[in-house]
N, C-alpha and C. Protein backbone atom coordinates (compact mmCIF):
# COMPACT_ATOMS: atom_id res chain seq x y z
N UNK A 1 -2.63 13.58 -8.09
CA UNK A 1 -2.48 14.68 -7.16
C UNK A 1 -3.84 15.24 -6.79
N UNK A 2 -3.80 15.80 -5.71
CA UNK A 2 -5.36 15.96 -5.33
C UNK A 2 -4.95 17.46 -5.11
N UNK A 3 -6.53 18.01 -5.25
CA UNK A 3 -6.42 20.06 -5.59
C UNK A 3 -6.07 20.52 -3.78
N UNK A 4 -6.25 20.14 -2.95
CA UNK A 4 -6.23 20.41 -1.68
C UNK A 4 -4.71 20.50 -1.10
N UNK A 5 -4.63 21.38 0.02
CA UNK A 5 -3.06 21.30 0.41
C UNK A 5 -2.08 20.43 0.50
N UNK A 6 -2.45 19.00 0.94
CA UNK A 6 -1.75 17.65 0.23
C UNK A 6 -2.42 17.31 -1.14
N UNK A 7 -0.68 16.39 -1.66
CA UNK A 7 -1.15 16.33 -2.83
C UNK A 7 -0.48 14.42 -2.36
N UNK A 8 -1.07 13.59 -2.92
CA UNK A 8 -0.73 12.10 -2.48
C UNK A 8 -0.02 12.00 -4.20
N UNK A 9 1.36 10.94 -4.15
CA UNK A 9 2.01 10.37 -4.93
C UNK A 9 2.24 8.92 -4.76
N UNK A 10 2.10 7.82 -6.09
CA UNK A 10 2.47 6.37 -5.19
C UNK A 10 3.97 6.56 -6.32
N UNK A 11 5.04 6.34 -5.84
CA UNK A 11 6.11 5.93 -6.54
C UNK A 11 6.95 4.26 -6.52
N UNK A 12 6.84 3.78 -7.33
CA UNK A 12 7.29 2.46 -8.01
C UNK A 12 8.73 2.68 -8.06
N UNK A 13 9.39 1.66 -7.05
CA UNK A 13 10.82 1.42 -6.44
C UNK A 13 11.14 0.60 -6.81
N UNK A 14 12.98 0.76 -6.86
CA UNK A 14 13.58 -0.47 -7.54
C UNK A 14 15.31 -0.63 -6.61
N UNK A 15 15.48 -1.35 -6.32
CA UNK A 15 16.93 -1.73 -5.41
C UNK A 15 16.10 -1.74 -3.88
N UNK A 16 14.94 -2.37 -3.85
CA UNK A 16 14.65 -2.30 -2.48
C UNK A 16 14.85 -4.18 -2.43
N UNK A 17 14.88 -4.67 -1.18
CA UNK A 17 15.30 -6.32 -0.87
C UNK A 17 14.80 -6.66 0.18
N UNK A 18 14.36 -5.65 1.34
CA UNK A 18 14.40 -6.28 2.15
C UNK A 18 13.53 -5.22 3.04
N UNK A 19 12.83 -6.24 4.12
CA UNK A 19 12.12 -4.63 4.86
C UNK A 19 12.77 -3.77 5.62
N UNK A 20 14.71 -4.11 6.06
CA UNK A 20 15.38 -3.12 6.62
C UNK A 20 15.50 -1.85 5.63
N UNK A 21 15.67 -2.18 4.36
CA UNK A 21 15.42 -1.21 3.34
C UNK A 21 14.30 -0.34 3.57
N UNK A 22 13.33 -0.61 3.49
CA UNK A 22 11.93 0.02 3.39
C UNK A 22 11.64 0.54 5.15
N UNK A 23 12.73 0.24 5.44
CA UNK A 23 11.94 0.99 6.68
C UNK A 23 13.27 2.00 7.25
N UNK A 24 14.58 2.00 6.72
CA UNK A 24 15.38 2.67 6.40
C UNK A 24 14.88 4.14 5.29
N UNK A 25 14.21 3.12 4.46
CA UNK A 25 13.70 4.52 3.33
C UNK A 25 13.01 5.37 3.79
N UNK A 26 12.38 4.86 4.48
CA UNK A 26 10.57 5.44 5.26
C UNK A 26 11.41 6.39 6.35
N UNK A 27 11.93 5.71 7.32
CA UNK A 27 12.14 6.24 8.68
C UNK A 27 13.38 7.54 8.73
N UNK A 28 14.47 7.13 7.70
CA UNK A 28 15.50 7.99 7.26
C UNK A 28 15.88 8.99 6.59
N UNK A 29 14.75 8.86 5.09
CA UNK A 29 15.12 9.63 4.03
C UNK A 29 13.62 10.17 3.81
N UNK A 30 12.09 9.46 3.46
CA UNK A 30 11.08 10.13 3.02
C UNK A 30 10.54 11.08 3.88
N UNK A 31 10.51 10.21 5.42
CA UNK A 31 9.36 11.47 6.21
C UNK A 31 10.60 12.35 6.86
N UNK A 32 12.02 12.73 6.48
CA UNK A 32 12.66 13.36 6.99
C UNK A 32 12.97 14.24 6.23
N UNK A 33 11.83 14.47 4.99
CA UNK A 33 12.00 15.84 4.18
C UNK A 33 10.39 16.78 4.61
N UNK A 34 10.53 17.64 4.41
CA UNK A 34 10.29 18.98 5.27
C UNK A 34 8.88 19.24 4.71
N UNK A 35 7.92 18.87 5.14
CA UNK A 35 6.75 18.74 3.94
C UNK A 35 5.50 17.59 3.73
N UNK A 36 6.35 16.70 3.82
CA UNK A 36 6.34 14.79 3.95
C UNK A 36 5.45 14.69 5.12
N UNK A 37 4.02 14.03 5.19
CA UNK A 37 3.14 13.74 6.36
C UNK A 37 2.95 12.50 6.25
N UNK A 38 3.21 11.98 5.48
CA UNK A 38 3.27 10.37 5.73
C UNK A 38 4.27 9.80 4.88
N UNK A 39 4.36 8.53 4.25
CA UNK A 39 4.43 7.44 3.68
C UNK A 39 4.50 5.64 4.33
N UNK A 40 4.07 4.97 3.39
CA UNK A 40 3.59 3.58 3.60
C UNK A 40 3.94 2.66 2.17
N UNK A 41 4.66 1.92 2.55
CA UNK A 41 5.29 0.93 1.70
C UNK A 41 4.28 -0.38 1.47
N UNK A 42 3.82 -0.20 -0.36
CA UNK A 42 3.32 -1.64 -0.25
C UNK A 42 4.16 -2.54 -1.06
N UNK A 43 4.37 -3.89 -0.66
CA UNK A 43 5.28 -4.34 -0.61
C UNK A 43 4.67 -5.32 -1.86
N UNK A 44 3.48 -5.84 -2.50
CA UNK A 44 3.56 -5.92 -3.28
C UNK A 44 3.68 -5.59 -4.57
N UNK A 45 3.82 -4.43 -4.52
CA UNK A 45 4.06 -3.46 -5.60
C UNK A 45 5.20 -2.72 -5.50
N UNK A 46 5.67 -3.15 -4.62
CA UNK A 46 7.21 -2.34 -3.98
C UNK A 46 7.00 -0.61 -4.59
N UNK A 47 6.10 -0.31 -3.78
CA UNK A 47 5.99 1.26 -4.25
C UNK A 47 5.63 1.62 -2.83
N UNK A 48 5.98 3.16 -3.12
CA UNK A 48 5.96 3.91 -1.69
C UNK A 48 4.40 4.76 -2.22
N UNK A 49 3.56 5.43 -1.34
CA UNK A 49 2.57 6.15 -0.78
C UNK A 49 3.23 7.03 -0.05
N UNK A 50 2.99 7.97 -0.85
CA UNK A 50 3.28 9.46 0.00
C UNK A 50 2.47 10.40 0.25
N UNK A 51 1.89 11.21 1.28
CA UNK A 51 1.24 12.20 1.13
C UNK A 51 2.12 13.82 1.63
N UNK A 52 1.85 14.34 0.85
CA UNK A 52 2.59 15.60 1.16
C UNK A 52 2.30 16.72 1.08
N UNK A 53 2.61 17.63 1.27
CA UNK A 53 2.31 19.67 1.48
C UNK A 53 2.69 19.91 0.18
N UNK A 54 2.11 20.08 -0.83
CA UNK A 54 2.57 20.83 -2.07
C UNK A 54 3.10 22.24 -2.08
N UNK A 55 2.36 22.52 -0.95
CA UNK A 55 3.31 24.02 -0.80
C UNK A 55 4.51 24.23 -0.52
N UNK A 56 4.59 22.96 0.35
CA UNK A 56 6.03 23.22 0.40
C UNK A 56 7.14 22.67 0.23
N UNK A 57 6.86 21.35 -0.46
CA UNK A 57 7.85 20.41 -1.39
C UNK A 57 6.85 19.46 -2.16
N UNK A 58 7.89 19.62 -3.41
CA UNK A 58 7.24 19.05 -4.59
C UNK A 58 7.63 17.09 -4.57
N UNK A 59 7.29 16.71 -5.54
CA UNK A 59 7.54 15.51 -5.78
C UNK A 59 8.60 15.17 -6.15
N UNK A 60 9.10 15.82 -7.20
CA UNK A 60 10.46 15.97 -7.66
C UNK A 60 11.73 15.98 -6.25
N UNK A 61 11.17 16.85 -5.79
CA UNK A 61 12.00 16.83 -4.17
C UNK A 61 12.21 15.88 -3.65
N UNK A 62 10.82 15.13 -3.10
CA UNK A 62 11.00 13.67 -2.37
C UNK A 62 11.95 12.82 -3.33
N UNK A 63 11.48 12.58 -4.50
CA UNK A 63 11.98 11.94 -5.59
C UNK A 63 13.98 11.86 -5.42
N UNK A 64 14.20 12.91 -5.43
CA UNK A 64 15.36 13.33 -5.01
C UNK A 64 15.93 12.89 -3.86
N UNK A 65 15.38 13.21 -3.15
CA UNK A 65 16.02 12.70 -1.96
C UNK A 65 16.09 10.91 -1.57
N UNK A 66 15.29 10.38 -2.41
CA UNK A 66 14.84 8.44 -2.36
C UNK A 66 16.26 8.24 -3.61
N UNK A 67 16.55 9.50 -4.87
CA UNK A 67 17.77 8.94 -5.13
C UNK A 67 19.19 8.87 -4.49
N UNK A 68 19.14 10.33 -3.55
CA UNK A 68 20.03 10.25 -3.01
C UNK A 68 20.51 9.55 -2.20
N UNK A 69 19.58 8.43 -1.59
CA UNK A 69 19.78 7.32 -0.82
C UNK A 69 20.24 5.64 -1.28
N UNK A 70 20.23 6.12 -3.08
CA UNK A 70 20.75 4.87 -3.60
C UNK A 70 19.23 4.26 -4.22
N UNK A 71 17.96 4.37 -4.16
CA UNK A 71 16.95 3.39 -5.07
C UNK A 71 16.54 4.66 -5.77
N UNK A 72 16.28 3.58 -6.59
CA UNK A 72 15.37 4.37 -8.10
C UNK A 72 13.81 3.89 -8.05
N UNK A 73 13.52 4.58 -9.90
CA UNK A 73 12.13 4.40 -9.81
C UNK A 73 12.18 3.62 -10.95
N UNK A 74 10.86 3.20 -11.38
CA UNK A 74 10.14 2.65 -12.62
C UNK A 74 8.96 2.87 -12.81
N UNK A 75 8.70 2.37 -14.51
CA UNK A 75 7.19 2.44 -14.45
C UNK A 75 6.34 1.45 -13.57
N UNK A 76 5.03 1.74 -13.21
CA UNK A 76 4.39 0.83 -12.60
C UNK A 76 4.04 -0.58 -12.99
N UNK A 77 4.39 -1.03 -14.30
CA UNK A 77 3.92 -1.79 -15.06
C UNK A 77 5.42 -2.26 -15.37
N UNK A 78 6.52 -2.08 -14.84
CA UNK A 78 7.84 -2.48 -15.09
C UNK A 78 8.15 -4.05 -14.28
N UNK A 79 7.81 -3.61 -13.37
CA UNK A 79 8.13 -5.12 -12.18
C UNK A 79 6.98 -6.57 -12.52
N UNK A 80 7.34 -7.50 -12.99
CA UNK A 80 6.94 -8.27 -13.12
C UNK A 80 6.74 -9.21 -11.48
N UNK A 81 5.93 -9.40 -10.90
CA UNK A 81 5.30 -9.82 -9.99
C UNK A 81 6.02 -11.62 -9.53
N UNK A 82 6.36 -12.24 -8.77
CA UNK A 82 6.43 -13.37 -8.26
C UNK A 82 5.50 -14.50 -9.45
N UNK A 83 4.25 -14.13 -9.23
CA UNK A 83 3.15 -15.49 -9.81
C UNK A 83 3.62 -15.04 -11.26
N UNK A 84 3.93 -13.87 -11.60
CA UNK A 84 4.52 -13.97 -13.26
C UNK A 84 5.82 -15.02 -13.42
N UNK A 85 6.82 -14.72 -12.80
CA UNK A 85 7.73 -15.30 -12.81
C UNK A 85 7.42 -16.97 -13.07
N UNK A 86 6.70 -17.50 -11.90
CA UNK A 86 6.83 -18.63 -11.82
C UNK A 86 5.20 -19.21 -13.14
N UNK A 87 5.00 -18.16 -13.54
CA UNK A 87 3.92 -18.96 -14.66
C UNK A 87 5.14 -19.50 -15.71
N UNK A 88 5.62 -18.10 -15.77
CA UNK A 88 6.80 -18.54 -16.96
C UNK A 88 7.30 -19.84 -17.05
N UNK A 89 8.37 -20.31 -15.34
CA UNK A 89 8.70 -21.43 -15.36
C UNK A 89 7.65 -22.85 -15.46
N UNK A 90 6.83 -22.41 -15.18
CA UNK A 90 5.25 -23.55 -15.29
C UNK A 90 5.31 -23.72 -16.61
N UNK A 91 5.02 -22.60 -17.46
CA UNK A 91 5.28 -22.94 -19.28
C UNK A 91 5.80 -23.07 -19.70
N UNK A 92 7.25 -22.74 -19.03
CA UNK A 92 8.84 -23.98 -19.64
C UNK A 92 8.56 -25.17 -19.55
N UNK A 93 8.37 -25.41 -18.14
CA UNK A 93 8.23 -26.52 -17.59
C UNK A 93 7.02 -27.72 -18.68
N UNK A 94 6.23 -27.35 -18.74
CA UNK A 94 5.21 -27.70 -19.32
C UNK A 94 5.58 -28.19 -20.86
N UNK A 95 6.40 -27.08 -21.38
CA UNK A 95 6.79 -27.15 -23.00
C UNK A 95 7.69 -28.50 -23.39
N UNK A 96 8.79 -28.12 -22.07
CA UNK A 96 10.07 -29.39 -22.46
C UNK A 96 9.12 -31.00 -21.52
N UNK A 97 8.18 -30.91 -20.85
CA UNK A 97 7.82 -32.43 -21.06
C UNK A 97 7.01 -32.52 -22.05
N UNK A 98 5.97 -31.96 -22.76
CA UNK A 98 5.65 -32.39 -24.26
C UNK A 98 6.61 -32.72 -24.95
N UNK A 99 7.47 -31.82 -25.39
CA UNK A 99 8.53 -31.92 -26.14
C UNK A 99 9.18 -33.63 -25.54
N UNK A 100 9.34 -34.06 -24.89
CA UNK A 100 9.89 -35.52 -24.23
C UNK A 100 8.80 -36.47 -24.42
N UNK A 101 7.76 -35.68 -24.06
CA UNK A 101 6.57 -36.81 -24.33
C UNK A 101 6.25 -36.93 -26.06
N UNK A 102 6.49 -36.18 -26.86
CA UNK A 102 6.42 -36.35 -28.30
C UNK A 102 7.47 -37.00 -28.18
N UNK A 103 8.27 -36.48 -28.32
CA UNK A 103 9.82 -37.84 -28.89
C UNK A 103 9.73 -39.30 -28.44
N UNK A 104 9.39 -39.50 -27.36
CA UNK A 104 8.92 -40.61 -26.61
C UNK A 104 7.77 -41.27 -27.80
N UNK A 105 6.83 -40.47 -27.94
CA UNK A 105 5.72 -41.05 -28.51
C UNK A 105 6.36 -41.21 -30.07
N UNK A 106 7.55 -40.35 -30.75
CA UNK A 106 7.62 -41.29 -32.60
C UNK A 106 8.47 -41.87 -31.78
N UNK A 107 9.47 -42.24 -31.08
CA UNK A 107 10.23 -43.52 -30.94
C UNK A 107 9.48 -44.60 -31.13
N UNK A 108 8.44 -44.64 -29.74
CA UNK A 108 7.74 -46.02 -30.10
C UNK A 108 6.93 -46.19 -31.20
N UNK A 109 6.87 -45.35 -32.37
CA UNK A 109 6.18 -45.63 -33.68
C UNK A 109 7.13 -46.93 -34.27
């Protein structure tokens, strides 16, 4: 939060899918609370950027109103990223052909 009449928040979203979502969220529910001078969706982090009037709505507020529309939040460190995902399957992947390539290798002992 910054000491000046806006105070900027990034909040970390969850039930978002699609950019009709995020621009439903944006266009419908965030900058249509009373206070709200921006927001901007980054989409790899699926978190919203908000900047807002502390004077005259809090965070908790916006917050509120993004539940009342059906998405939630998380920690920032909750969403595991695409290239995570697929390392994982790379080190499955990786594990069960050793695992084939050992058995392979005492057979032909």
């Amino acid at each position: 939060m910054t000491s000046g009449a806006f105070s900027d928040t990034r909040l970390y979203l969850t039930h978002v899918h699609c950019a009709d979502c995020v621009r439903d969220l944006i266009s419908d529910c965030v900058t249509k609370v009373e206070g709200v001078k921006s927001a901007e969706f980054d989409a790899k982090d699926v978190a919203l950027a908000v900047k807002y009037d502390s004077a005259i709505v809090s965070e908790d507020d916006i917050r509120r109103a993004i539940l009342k529309v059906g998405y939630g939040f998380r920690e920032a460190e909750a969403k595991p990223g695409i290239a995570s995902g697929l390392l994982n399957a790379v080190t499955i992947t990786g594990v069960v052909l050793l695992v084939l390539l050992f058995l392979w290798w005492m057979r032909s002992l």
